[in-house]
PDB file of N, CA and C in Angstrom:
ATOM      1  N   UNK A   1       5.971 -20.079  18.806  1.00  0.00           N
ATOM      2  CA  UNK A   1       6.090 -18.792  18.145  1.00  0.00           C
ATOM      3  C   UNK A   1       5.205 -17.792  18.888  1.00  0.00           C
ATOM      4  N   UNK A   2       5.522 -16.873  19.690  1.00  0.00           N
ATOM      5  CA  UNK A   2       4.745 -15.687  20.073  1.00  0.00           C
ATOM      6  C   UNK A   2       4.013 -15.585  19.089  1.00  0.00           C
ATOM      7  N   UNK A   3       3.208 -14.535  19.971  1.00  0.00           N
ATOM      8  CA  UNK A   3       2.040 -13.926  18.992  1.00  0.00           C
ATOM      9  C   UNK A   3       2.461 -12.532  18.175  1.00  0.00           C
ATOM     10  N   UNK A   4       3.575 -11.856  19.303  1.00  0.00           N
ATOM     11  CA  UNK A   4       3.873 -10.794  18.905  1.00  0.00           C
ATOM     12  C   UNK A   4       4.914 -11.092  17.692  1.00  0.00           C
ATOM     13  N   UNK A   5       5.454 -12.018  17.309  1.00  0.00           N
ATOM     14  CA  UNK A   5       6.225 -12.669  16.132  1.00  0.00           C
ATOM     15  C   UNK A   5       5.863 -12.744  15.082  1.00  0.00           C
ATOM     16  N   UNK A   6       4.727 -13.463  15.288  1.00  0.00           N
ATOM     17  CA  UNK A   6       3.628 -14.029  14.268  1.00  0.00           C
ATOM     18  C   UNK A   6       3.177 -12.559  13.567  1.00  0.00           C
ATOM     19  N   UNK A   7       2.310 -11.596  14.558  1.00  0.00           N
ATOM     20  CA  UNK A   7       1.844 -10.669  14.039  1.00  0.00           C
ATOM     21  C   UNK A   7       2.692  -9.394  13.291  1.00  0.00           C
ATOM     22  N   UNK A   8       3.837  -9.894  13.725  1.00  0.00           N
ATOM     23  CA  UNK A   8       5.046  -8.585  13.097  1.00  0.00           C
ATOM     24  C   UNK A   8       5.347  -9.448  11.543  1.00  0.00           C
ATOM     25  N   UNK A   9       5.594 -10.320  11.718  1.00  0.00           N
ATOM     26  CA  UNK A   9       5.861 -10.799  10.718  1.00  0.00           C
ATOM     27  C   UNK A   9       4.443 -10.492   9.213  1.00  0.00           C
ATOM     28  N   UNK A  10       3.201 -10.881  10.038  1.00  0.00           N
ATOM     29  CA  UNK A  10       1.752 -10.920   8.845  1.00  0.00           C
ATOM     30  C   UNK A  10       2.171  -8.761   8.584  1.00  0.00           C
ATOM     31  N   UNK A  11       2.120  -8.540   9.539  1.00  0.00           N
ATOM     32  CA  UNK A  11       2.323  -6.865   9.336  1.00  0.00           C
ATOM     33  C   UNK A  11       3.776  -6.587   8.493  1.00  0.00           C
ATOM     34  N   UNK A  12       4.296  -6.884   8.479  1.00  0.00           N
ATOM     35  CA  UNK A  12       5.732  -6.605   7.618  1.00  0.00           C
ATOM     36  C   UNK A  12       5.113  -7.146   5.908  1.00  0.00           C
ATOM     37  N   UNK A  13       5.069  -8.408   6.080  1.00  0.00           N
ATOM     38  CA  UNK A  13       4.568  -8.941   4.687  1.00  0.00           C
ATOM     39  C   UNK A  13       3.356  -8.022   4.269  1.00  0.00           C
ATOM     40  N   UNK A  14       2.357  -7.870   4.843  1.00  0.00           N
ATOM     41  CA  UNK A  14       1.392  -6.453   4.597  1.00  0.00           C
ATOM     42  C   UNK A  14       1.676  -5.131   3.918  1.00  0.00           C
ATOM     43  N   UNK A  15       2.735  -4.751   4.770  1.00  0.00           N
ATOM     44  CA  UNK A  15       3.221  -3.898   4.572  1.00  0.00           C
ATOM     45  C   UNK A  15       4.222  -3.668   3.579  1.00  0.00           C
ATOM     46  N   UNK A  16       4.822  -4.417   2.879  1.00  0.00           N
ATOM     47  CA  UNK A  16       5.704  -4.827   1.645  1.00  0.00           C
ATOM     48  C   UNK A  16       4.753  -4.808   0.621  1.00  0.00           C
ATOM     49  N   UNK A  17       3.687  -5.596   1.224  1.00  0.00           N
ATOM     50  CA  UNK A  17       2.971  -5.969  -0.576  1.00  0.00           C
ATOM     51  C   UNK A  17       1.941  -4.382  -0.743  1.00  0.00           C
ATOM     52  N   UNK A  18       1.349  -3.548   0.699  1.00  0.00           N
ATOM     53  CA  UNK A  18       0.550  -2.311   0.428  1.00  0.00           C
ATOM     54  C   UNK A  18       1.895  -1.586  -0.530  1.00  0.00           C
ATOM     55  N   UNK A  19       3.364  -1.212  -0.029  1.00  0.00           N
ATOM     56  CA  UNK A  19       4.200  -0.297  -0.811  1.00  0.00           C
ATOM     57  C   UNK A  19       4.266  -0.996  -2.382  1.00  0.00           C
ATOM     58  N   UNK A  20       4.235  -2.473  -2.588  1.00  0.00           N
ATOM     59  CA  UNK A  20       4.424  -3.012  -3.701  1.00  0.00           C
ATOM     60  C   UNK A  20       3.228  -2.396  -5.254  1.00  0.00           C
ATOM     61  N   UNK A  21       1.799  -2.252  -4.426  1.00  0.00           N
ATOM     62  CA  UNK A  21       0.974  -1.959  -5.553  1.00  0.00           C
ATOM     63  C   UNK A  21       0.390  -0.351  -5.170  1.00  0.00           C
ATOM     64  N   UNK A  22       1.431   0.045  -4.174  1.00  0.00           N
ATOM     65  CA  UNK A  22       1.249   1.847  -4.319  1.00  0.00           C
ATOM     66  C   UNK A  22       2.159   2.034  -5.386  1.00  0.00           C
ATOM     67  N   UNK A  23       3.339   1.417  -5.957  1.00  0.00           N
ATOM     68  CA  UNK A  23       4.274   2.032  -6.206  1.00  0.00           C
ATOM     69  C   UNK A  23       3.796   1.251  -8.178  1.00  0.00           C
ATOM     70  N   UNK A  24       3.204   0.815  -8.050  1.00  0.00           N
ATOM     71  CA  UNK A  24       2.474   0.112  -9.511  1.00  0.00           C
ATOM     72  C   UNK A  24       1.675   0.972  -9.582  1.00  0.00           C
ATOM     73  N   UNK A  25       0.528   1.476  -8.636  1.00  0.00           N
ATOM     74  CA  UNK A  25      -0.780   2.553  -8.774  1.00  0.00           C
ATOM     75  C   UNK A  25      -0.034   3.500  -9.282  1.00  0.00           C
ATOM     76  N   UNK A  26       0.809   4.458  -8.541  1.00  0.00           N
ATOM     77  CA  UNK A  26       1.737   5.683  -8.902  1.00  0.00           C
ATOM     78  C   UNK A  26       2.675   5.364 -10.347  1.00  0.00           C
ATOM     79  N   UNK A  27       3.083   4.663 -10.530  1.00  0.00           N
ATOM     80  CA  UNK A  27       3.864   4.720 -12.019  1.00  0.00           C
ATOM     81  C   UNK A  27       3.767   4.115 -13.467  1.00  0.00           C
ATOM     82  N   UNK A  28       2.292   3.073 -13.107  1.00  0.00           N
ATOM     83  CA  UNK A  28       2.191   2.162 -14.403  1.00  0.00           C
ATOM     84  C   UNK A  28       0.621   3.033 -13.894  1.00  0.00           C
ATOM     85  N   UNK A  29      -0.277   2.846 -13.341  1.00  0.00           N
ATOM     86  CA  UNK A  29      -1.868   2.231 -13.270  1.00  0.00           C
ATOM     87  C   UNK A  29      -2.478   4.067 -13.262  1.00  0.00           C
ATOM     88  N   UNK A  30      -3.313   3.420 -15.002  1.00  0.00           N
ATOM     89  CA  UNK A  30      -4.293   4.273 -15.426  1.00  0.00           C
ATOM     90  C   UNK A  30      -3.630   5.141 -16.765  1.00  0.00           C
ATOM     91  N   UNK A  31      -2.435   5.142 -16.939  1.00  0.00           N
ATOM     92  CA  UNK A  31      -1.968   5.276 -18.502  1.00  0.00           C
ATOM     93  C   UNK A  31      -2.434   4.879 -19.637  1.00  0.00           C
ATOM     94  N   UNK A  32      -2.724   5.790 -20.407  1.00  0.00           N
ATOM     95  CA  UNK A  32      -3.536   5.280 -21.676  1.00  0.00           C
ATOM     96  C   UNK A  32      -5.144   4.631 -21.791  1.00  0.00           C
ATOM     97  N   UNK A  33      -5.653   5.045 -20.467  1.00  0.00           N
ATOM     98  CA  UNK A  33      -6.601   4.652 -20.252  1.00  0.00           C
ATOM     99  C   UNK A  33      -7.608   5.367 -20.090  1.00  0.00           C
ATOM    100  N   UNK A  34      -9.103   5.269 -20.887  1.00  0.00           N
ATOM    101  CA  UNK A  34     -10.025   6.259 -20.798  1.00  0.00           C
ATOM    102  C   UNK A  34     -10.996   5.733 -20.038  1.00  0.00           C
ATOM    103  N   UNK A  35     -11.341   7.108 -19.238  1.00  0.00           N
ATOM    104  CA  UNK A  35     -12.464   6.695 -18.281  1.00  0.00           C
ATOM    105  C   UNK A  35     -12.490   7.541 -17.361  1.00  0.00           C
ATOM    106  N   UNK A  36     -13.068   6.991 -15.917  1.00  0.00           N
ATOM    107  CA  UNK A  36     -13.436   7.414 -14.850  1.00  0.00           C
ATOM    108  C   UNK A  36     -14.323   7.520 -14.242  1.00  0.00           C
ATOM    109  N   UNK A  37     -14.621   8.326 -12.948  1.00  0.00           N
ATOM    110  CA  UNK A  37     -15.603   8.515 -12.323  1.00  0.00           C
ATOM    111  C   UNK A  37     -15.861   9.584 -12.202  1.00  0.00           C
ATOM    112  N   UNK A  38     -16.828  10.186 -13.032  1.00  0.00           N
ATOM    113  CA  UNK A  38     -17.406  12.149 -13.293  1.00  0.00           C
ATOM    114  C   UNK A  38     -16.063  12.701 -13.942  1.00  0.00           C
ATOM    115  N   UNK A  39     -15.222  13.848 -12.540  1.00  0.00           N
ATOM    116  CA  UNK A  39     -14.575  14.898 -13.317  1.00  0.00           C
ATOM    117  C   UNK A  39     -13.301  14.661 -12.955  1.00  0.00           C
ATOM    118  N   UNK A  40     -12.960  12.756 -11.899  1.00  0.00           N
ATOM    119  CA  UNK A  40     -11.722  12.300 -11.728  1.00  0.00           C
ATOM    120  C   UNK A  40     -11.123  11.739 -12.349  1.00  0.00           C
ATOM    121  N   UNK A  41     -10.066  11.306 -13.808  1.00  0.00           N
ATOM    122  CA  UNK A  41      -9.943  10.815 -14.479  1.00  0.00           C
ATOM    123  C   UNK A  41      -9.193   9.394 -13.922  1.00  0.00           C
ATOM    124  N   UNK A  42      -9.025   8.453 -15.052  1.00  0.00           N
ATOM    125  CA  UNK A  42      -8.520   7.323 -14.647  1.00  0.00           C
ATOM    126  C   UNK A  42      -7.538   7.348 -13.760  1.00  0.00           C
ATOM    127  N   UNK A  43      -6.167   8.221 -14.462  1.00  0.00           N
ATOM    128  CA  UNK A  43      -4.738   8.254 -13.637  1.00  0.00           C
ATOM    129  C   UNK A  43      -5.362   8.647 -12.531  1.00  0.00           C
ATOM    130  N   UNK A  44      -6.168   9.552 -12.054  1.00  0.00           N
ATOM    131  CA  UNK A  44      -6.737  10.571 -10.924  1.00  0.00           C
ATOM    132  C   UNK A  44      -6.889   9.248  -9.720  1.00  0.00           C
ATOM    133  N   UNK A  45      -7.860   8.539 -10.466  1.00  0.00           N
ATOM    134  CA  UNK A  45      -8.214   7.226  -9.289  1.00  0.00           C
ATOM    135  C   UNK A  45      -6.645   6.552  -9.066  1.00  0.00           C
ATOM    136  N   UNK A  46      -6.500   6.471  -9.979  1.00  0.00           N
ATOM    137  CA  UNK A  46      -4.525   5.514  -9.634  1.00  0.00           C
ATOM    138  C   UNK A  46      -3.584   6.036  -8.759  1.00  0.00           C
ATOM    139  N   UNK A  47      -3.618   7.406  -8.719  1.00  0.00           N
ATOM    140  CA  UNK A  47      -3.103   8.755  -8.346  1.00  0.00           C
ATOM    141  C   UNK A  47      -3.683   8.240  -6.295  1.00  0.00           C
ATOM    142  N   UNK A  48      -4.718   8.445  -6.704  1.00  0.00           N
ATOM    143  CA  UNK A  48      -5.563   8.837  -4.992  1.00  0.00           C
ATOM    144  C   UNK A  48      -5.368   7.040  -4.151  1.00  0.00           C
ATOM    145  N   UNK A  49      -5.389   6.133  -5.054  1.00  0.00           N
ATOM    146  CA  UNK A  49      -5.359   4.912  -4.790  1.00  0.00           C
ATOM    147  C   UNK A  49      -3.771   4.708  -3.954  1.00  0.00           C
ATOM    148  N   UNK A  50      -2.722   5.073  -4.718  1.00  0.00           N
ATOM    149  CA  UNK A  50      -1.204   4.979  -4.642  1.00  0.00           C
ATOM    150  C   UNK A  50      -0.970   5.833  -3.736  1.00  0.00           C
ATOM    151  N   UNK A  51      -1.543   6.984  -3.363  1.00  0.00           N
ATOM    152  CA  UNK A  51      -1.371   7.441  -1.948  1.00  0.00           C
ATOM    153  C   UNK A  51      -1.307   6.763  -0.970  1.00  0.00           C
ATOM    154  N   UNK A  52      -3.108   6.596  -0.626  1.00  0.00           N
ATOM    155  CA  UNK A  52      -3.781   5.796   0.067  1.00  0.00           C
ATOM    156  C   UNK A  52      -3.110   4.496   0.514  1.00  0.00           C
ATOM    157  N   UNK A  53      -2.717   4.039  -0.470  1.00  0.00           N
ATOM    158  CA  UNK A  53      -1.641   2.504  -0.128  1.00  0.00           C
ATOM    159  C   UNK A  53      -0.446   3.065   0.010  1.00  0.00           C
ATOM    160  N   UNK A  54       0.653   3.797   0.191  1.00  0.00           N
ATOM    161  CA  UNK A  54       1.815   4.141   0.466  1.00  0.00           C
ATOM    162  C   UNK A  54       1.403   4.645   1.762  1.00  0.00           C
ATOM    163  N   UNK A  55       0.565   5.255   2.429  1.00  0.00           N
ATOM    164  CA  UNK A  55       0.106   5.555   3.987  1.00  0.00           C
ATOM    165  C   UNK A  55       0.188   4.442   4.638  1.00  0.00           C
ATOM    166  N   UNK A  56      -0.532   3.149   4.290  1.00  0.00           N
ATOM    167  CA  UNK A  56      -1.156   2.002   5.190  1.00  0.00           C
ATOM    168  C   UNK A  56      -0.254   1.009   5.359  1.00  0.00           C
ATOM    169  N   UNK A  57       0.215   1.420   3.681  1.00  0.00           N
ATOM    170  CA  UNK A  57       1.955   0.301   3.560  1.00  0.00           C
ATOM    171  C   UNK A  57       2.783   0.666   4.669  1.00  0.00           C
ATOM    172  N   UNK A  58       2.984   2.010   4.606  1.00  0.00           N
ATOM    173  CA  UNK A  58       4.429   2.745   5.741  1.00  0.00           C
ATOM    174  C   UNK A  58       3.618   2.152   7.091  1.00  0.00           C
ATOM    175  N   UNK A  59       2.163   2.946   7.427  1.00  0.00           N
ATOM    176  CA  UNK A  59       1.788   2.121   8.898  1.00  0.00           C
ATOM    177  C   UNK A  59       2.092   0.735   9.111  1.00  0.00           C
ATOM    178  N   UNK A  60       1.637  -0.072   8.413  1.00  0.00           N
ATOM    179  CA  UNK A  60       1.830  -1.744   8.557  1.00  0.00           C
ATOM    180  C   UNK A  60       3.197  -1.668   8.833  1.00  0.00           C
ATOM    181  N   UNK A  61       4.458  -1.564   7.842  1.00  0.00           N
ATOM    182  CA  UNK A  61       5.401  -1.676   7.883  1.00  0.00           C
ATOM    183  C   UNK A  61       6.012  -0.858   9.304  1.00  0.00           C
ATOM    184  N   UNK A  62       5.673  -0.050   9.765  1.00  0.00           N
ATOM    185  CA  UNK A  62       6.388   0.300  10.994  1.00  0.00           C
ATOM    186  C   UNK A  62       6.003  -0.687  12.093  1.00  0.00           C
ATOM    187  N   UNK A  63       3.947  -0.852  12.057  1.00  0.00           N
ATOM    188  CA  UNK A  63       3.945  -1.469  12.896  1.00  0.00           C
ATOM    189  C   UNK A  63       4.933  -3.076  13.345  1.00  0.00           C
ATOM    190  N   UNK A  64       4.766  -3.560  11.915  1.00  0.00           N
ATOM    191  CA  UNK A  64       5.489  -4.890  12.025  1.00  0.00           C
ATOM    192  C   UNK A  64       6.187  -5.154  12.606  1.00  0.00           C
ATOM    193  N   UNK A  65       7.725  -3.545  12.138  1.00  0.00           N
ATOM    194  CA  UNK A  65       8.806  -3.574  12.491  1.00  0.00           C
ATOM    195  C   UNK A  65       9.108  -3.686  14.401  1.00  0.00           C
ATOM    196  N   UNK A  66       7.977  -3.162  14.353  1.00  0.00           N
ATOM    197  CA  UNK A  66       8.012  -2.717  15.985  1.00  0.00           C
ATOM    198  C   UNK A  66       7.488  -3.869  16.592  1.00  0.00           C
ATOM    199  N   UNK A  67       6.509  -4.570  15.994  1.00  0.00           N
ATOM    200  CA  UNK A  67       6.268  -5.582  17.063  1.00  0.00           C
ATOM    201  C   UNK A  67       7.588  -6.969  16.555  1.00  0.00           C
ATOM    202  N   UNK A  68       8.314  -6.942  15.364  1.00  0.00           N
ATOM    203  CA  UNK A  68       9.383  -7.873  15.611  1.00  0.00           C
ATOM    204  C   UNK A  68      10.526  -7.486  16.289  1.00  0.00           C
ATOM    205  N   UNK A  69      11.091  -5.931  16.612  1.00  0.00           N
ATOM    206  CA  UNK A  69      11.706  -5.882  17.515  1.00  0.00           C
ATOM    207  C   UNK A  69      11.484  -5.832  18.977  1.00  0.00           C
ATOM    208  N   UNK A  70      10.115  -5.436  19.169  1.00  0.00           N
ATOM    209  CA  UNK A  70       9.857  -5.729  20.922  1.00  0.00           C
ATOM    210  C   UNK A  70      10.072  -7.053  21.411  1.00  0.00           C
TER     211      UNK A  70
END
């Protein structure tokens, strides 16, 4: 098994599971929930979190893609 196989593959699966709990952060995580940190509220952190992982998800996931088609 190449390496470049191996590593497209760990980057694809990466990249599935970062879009999997951006897309839980963004539509379930921090509802009904009191709290936070100062003047960011709960959803706020769920909010900035579900970004953050929909960026790294899409990077991983391209990279993957690219090193299983090279």
């Amino acid at each position: 098994m190449p390496a470049s196989l191996a590593f497209g593959l760990l980057l694809s699966v990466t990249g599935l599971a970062c879009l999997a709990f951006a897309f839980y952060a963004l539509l379930r995580g921090g509802k009904d929930q009191k709290g936070g940190i100062g003047p960011i509220s709960e959803r706020g952190i769920h909010v900035i979190a579900g970004v953050r992982l929909l960026v790294i998800g899409g990077i991983s996931l391209a990279a993957g893609i690219y090193f299983l088609v090279s």
